[in-house]
Protein backbone atom coordinates (compact mmCIF):
# COMPACT_ATOMS: atom_id res chain seq x y z
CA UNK A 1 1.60 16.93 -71.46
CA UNK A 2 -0.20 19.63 -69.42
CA UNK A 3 1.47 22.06 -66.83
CA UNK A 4 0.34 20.32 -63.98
CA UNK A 5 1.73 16.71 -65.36
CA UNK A 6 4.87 18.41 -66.21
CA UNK A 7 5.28 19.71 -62.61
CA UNK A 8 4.24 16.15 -60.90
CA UNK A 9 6.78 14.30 -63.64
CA UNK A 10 9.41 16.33 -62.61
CA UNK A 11 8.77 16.38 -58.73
CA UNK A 12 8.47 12.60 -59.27
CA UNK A 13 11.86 12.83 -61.07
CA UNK A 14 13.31 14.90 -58.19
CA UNK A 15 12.27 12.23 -55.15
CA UNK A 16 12.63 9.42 -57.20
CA UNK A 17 14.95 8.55 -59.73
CA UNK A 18 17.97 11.02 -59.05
CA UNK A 19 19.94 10.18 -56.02
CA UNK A 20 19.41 12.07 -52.89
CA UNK A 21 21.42 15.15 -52.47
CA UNK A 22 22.69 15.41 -56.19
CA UNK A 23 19.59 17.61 -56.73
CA UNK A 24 20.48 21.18 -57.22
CA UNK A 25 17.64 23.85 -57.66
CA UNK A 26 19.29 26.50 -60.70
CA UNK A 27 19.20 30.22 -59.23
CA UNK A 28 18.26 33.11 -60.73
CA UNK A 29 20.98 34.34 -62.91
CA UNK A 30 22.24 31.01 -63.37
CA UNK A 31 23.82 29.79 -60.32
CA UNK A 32 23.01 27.08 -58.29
CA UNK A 33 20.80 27.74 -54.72
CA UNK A 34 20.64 25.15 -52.72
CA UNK A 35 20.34 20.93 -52.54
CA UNK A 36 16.83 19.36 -53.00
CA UNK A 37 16.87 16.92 -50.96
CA UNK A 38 15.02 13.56 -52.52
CA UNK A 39 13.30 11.32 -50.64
CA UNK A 40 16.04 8.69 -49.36
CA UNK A 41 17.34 11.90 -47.32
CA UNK A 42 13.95 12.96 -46.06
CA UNK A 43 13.23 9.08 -45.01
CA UNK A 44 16.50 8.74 -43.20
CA UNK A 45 16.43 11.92 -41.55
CA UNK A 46 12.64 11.02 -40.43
CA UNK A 47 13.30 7.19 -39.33
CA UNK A 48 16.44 5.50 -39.74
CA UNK A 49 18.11 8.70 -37.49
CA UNK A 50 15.01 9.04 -35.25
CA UNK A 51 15.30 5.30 -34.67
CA UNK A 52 19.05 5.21 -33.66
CA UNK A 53 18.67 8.32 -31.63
CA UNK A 54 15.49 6.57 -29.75
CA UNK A 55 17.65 3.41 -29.66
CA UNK A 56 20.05 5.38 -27.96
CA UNK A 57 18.16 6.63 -25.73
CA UNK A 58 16.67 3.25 -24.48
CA UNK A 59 19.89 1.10 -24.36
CA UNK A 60 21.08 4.23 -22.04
CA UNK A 61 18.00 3.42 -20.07
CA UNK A 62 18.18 0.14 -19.54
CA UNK A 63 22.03 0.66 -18.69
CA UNK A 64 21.48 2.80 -16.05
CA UNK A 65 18.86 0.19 -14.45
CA UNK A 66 21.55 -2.28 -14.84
CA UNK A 67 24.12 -0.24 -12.88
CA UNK A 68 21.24 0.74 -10.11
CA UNK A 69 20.33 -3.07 -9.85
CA UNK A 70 23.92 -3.92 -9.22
CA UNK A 71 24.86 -0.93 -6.88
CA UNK A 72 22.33 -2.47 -4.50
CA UNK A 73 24.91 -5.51 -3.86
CA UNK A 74 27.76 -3.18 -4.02
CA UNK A 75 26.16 -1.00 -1.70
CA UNK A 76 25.63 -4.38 0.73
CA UNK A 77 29.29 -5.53 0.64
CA UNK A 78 30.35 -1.75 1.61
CA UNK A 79 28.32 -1.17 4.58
CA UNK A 80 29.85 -4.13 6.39
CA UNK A 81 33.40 -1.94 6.36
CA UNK A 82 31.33 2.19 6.20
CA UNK A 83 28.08 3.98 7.72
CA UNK A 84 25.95 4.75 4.95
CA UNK A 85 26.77 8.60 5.37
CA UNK A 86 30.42 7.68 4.38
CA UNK A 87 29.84 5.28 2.16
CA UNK A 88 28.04 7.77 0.21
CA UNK A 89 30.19 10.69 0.90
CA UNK A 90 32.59 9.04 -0.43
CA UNK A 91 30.72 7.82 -3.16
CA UNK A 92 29.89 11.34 -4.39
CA UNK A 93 33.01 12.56 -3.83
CA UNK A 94 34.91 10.07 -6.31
CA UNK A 95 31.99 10.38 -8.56
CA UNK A 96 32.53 14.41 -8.41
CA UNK A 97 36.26 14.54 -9.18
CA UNK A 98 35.55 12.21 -11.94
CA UNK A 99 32.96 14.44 -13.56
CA UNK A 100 34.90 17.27 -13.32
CA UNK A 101 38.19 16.32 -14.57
CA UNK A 102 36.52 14.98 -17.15
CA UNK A 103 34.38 18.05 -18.13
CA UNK A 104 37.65 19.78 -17.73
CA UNK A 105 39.54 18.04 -20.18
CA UNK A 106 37.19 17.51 -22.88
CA UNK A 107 35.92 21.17 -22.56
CA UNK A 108 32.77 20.21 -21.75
CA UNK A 109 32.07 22.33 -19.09
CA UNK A 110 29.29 24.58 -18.48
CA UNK A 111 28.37 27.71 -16.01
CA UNK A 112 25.69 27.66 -14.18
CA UNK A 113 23.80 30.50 -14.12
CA UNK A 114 23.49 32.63 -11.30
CA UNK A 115 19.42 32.60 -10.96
CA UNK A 116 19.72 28.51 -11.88
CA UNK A 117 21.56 27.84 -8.31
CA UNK A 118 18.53 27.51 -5.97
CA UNK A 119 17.20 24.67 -8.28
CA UNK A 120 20.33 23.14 -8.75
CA UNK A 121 20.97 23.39 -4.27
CA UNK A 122 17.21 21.70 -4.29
CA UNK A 123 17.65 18.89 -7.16
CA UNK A 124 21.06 17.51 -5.09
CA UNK A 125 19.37 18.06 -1.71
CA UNK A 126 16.05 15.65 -3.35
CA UNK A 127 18.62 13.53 -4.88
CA UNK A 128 21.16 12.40 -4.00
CA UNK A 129 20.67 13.62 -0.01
CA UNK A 130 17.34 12.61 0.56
CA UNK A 131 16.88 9.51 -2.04
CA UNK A 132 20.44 8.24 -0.76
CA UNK A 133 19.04 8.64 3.02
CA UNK A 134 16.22 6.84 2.48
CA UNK A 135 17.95 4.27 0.32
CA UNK A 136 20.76 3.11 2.33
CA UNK A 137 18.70 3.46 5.40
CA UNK A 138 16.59 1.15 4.49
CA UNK A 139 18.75 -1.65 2.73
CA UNK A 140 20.42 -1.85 6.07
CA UNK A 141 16.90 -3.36 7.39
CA UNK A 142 15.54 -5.06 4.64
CA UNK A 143 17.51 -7.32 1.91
CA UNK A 144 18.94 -5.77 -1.30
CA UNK A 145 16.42 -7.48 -3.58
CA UNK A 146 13.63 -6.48 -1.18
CA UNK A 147 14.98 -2.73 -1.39
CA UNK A 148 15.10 -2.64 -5.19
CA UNK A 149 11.33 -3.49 -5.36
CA UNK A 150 10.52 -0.48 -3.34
CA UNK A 151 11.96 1.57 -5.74
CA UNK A 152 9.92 0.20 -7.93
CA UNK A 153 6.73 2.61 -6.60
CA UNK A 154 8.89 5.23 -8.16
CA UNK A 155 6.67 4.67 -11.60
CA UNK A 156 3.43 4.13 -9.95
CA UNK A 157 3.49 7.96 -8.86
CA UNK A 158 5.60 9.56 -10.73
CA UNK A 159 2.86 9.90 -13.65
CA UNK A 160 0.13 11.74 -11.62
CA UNK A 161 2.49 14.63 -10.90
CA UNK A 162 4.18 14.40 -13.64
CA UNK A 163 0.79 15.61 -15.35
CA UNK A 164 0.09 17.70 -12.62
CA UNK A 165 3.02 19.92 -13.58
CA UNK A 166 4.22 19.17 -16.76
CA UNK A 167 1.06 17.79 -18.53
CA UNK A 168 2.61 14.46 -19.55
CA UNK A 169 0.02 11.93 -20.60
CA UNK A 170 0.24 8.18 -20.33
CA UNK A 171 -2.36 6.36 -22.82
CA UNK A 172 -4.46 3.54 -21.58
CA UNK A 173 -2.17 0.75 -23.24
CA UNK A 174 0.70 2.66 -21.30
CA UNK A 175 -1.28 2.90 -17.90
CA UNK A 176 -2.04 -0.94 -18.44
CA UNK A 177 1.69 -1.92 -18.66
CA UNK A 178 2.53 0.37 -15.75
CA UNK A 179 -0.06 -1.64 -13.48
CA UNK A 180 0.75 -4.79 -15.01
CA UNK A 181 4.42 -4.07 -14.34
CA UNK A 182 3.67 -3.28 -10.98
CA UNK A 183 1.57 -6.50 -10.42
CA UNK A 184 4.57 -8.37 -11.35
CA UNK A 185 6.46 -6.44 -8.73
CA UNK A 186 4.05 -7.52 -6.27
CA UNK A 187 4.59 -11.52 -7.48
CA UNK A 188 8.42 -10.95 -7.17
CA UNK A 189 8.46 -9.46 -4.07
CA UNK A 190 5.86 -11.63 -1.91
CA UNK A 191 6.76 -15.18 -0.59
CA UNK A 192 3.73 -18.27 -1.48
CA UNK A 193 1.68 -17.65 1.28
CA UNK A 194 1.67 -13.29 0.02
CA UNK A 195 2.94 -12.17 3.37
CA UNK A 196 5.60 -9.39 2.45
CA UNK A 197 9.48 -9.92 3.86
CA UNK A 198 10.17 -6.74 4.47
CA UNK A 199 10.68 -4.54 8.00
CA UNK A 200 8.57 -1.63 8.81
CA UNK A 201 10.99 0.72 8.95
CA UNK A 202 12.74 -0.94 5.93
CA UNK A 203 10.11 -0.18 4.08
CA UNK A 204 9.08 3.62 5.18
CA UNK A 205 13.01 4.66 5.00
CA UNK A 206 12.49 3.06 1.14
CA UNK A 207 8.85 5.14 0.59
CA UNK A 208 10.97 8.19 1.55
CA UNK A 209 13.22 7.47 -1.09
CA UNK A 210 10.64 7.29 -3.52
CA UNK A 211 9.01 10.49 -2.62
CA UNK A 212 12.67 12.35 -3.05
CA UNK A 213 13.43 10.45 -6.43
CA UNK A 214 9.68 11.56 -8.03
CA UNK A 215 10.72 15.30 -6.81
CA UNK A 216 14.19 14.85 -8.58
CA UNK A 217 12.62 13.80 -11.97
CA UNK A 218 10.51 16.85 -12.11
CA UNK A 219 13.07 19.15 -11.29
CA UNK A 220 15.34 17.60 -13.58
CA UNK A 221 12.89 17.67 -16.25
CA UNK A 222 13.25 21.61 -16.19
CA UNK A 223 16.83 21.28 -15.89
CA UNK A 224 17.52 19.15 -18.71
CA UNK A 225 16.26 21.32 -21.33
CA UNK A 226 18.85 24.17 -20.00
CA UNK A 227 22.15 22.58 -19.31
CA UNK A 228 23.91 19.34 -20.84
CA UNK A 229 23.41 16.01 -18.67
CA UNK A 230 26.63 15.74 -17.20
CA UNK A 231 26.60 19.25 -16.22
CA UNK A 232 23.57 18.58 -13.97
CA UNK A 233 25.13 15.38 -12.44
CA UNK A 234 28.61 16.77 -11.91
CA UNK A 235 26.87 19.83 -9.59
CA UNK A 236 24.45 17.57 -8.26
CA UNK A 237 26.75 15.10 -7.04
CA UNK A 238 29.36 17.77 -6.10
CA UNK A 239 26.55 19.75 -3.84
CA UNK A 240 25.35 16.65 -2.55
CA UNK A 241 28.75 15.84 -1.11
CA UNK A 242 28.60 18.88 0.92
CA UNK A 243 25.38 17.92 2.24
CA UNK A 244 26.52 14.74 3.62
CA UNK A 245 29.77 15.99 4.90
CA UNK A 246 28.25 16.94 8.42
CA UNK A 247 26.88 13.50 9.12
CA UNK A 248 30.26 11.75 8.84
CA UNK A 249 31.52 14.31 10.73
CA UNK A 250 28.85 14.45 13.45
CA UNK A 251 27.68 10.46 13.35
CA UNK A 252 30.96 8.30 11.79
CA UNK A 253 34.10 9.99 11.81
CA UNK A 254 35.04 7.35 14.86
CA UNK A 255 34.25 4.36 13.15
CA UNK A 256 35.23 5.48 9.40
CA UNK A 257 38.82 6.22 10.46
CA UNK A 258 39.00 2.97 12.19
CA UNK A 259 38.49 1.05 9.43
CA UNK A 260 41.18 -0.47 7.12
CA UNK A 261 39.02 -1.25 3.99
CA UNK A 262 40.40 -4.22 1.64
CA UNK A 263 41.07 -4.43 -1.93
CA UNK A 264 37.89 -5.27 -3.10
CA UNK A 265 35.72 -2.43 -0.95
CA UNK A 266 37.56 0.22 -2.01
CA UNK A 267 37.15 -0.99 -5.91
CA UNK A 268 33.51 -1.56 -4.93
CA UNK A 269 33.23 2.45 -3.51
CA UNK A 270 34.92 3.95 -7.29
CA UNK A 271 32.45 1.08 -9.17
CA UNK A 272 29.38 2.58 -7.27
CA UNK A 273 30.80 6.38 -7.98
CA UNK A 274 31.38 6.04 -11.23
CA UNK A 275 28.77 3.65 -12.64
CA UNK A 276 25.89 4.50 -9.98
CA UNK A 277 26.31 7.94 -9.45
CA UNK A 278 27.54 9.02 -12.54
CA UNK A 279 27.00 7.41 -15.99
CA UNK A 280 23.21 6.26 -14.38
CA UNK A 281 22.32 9.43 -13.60
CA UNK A 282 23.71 11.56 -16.96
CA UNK A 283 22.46 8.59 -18.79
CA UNK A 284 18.45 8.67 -16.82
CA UNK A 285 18.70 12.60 -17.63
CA UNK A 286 18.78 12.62 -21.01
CA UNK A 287 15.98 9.69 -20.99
CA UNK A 288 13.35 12.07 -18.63
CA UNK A 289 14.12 14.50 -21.41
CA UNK A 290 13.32 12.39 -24.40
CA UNK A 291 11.15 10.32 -22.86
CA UNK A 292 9.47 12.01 -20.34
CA UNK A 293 9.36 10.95 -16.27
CA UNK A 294 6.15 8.33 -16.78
CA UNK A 295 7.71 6.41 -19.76
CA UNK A 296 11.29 6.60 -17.91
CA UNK A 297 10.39 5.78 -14.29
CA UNK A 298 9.00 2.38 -15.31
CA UNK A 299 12.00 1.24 -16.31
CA UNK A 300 12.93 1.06 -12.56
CA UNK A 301 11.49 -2.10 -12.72
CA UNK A 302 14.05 -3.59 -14.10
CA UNK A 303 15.88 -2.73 -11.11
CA UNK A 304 14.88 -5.82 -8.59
CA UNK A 305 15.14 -8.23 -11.93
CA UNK A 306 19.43 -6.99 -12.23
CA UNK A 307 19.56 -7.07 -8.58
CA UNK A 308 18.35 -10.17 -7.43
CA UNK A 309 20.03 -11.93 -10.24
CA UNK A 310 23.59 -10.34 -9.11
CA UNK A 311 22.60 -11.02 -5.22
CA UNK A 312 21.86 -14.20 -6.46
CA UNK A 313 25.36 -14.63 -7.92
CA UNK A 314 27.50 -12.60 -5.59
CA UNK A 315 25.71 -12.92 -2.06
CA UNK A 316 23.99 -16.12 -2.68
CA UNK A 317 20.17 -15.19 -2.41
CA UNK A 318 17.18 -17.09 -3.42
CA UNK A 319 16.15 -16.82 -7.25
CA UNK A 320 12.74 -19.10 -7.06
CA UNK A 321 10.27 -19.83 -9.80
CA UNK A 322 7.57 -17.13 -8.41
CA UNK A 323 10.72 -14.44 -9.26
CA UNK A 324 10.76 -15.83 -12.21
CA UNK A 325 7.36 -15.35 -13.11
CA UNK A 326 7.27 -11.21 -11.38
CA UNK A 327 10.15 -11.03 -13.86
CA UNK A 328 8.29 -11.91 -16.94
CA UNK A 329 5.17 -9.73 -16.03
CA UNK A 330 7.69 -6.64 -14.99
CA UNK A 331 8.82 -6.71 -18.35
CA UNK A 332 6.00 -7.16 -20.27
CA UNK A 333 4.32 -4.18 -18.54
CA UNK A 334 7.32 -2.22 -19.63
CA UNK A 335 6.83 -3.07 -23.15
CA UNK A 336 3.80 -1.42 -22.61
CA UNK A 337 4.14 1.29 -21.15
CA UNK A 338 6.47 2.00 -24.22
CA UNK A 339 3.59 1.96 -26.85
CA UNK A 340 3.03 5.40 -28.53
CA UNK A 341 0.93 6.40 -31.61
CA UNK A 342 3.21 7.62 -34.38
CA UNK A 343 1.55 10.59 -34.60
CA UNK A 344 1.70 11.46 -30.86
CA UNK A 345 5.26 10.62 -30.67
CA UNK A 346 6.31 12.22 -33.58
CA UNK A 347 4.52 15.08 -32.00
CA UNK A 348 7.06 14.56 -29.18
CA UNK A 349 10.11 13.98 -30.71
CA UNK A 350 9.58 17.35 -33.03
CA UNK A 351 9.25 19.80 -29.54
């Protein structure tokens, strides 16, 4: 046997036949340097813990769409007791003290640098100031299913700028499922005769939103590649408070001391903190950095899919056929919009 099939037999050897991680390369003077690691190793680092990371990743996704989709019918039920200024005052205030204690006690608290303030000041005053303005503006004109749609526009634009600043590129198959996702918004959202049931105002207060909430993505984008997810939501949410604090004061102190809120309100106000403006929002940061802000923003379809089945069960809206059928499309065009090369997204995964 040559040199050259000696060295392939035994690289063969190596990769092949002796388990991964028992291979030891011999040092000079005898000792031993360092594992070889066979080819098992190399596979599951390379797929089997790419995959579960990735899955990760998505199931967080999808669960923050989930707890959007139902904080639009949580949101509903509140405003008949709270203004929308102290309903979300609130809500970022419970959401705040939540974050922190628990950064606190787990030790997973970080300091923001001094020169990182201005960005942090402008991510909470895009979102959650201006999104939540626009937001609960506009679901007090239009219905909650109707409002979750809007949001849907969020993926339509969020693309162009984020190539604009960050370069991100969408592939035709991808740009195919965003339009056919939005095509099935456009089923779910118009009645037979394709007149849209939605106010003007409704609808501007919602375009607003969608403006803020494309802003927030690509200054969280920067962000998340600096400081830890919940780090970003706990000052986000904690600034944001402050921002809201003179509205109450200036437009529904009166009214919010009035009220005597039942049971099931207040429950509804710590659900909404702690599921809509907390565990959504650290668990859409760390998708916008693995996924990028095209690839995540489409998932806000999902949105009016959660919400008008849980305004359907809770508040007794309409769930008709055509729904039905926007539903399917939405979620095909997802799919999508999900389809990478494997070179290209290993490409991705590796920076």
């Amino acid at each position: 046997m040559g040199r050259f099939e000696h060295a392939v037999s035994i690289r063969l050897h190596r990769f092949f036949v002796i388990l991964p991680g028992t291979v030891k390369a011999r040092a000079p003077g005898g000792g031993i340097a360092q594992k070889t690691p066979g080819l098992i190793d190399i596979l599951w680092k390379r797929t089997v813990m790419t995959n579960f990371r990735k899955l990760g990743v998505y199931l967080g996704t999808l669960g923050a769409m989930f707890f959007w989709g139902v904080s639009f019918v949580w949101t509903k039920i509140v405003f008949q007791y709270y203004g929308p200024f102290t309903t979300l005052l609130f809500r970022l205030a419970i959401s705040a003290v939540f974050l922190n204690l628990y950064a606190k006690f787990t030790g997973r608290g970080e300091r923001v640098d001094r020169k990182d303030w201005p960005m942090f000041l402008l991510l909470a005053f895009l979102e959650p100031f201006c999104y939540f303005i626009g937001e609960s503006l506009g679901l007090l004109r239009v219905s909650s299913t109707l409002a979750s749609i809007m949001i849907g526009l969020i993926p339509v634009v969020s693309p162009f700028f984020a190539y604009m600043v960050y370069r991100e590129k969408l592939s035709m198959v991808n740009t195919a499922g965003l339009v056919f996702s939005f095509l099935g918004l456009a089923v779910f959202t118009t009645t037979g005769d394709s007149r849209l049931e939605a106010s003007t105002a409704g609808l501007l207060f919602l375009l607003f939103a969608v403006i803020s909430a494309v802003g927030y993505s690509l200054v969280v984008k920067r962000m998340s590649h600096r400081y830890r997810p919940l780090t970003i939501v706990r000052i986000q949410n904690t600034v944001g408070g402050f921002y809201f604090l003179p509205l109450v004061l200036g437009f529904e102190l009166g009214d919010t001391l009035a009220v005597d809120p039942p049971t099931h309100v207040i429950l509804d106000l710590v659900m909404l903190a702690v599921f809509g403006s907390s565990l959504a929002f650290i668990f859409i940061t760390v998708a916008i950095r693995e996924l990028g802000i095209g690839r995540t923003n489409i998932f806000t379809n999902i949105i009016p899919v959660v919400t008008a089945i849980t305004a359907y069960l809770m508040l007794g809206e309409t769930f008709t056929l055509r729904k039905t059928i926007g539903m399917a499309i939405i979620i095909s065009g997802i799919f999508l919009s999900q389809v990478r090369k494997r070179a290209r997204a290993a490409v991705i995964h590796e920076r």
